[in-house]
Protein backbone atom coordinates (compact mmCIF):
# COMPACT_ATOMS: atom_id res chain seq x y z
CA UNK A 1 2.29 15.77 -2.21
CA UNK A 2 1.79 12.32 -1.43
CA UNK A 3 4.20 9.62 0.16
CA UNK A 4 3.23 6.21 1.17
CA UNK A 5 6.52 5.10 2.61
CA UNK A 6 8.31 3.69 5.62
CA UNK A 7 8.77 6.37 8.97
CA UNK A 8 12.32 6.80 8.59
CA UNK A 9 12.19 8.02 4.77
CA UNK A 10 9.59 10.54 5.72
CA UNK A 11 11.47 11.68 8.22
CA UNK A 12 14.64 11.93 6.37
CA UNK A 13 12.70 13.38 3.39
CA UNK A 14 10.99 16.41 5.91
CA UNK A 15 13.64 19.16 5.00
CA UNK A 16 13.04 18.67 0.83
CA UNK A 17 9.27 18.09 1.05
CA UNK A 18 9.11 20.92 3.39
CA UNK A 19 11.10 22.91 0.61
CA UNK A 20 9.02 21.59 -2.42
CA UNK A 21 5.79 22.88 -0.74
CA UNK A 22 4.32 26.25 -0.98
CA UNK A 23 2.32 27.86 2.22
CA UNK A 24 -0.37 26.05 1.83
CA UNK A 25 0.37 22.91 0.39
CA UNK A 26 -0.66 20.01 1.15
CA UNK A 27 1.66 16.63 2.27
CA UNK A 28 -0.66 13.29 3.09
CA UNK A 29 2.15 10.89 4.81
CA UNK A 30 1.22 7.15 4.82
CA UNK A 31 3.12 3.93 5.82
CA UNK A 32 3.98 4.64 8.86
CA UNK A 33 2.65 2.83 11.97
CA UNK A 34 0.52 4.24 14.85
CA UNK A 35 4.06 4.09 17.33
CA UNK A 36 6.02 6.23 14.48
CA UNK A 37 3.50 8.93 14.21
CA UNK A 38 5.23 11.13 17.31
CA UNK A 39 8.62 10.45 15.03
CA UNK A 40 7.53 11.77 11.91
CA UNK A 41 5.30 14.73 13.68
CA UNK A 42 8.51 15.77 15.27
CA UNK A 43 10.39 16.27 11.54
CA UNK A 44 7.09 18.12 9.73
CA UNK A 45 6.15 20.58 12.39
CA UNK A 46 9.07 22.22 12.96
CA UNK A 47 9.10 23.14 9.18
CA UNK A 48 6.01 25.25 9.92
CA UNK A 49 3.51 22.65 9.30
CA UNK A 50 0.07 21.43 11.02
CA UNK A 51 -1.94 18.63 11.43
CA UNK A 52 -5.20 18.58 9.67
CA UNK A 53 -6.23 15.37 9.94
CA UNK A 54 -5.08 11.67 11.25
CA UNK A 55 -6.62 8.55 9.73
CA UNK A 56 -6.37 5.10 11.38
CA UNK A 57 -6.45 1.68 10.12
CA UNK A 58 -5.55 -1.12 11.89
CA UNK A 59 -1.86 -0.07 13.33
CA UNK A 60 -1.18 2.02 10.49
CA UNK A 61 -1.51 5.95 10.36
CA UNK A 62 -2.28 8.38 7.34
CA UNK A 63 -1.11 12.33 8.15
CA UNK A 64 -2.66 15.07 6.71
CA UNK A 65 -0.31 17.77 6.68
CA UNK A 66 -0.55 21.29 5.55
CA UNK A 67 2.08 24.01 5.35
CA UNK A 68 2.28 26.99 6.89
């Protein structure tokens, strides 16, 4: 699944992308600023999922998430 929108969407999103993902699955996260990345962390990985990668541009953050 990707989602290039603003923090506070993702975060509100977390409990039905967490639901629409199998274990394994894979959520890339974008839009979000370098500051919001603790934010949105603290919604995904509680749902069981991990950080597989981070990419940085500028002062905006990509997430590579994967389920659990």
């Amino acid at each position: 699944m990707f989602a290039n929108i603003l923090a506070a969407p993702l975060v509100e999103l977390a409990p039905e992308i967490g639901a629409a993902l199998k274990s394994g699955g894979v959520a890339i996260l974008s839009g979000l600023l370098r500051t919001q990345e603790e934010r949105v962390l603290d919604a995904y990985l509680p749902l069981g999922f991990v950080v597989e990668q981070t990419i940085h541009h500028d002062a905006w953050s990509a997430l590579q998430l994967r389920k659990g």
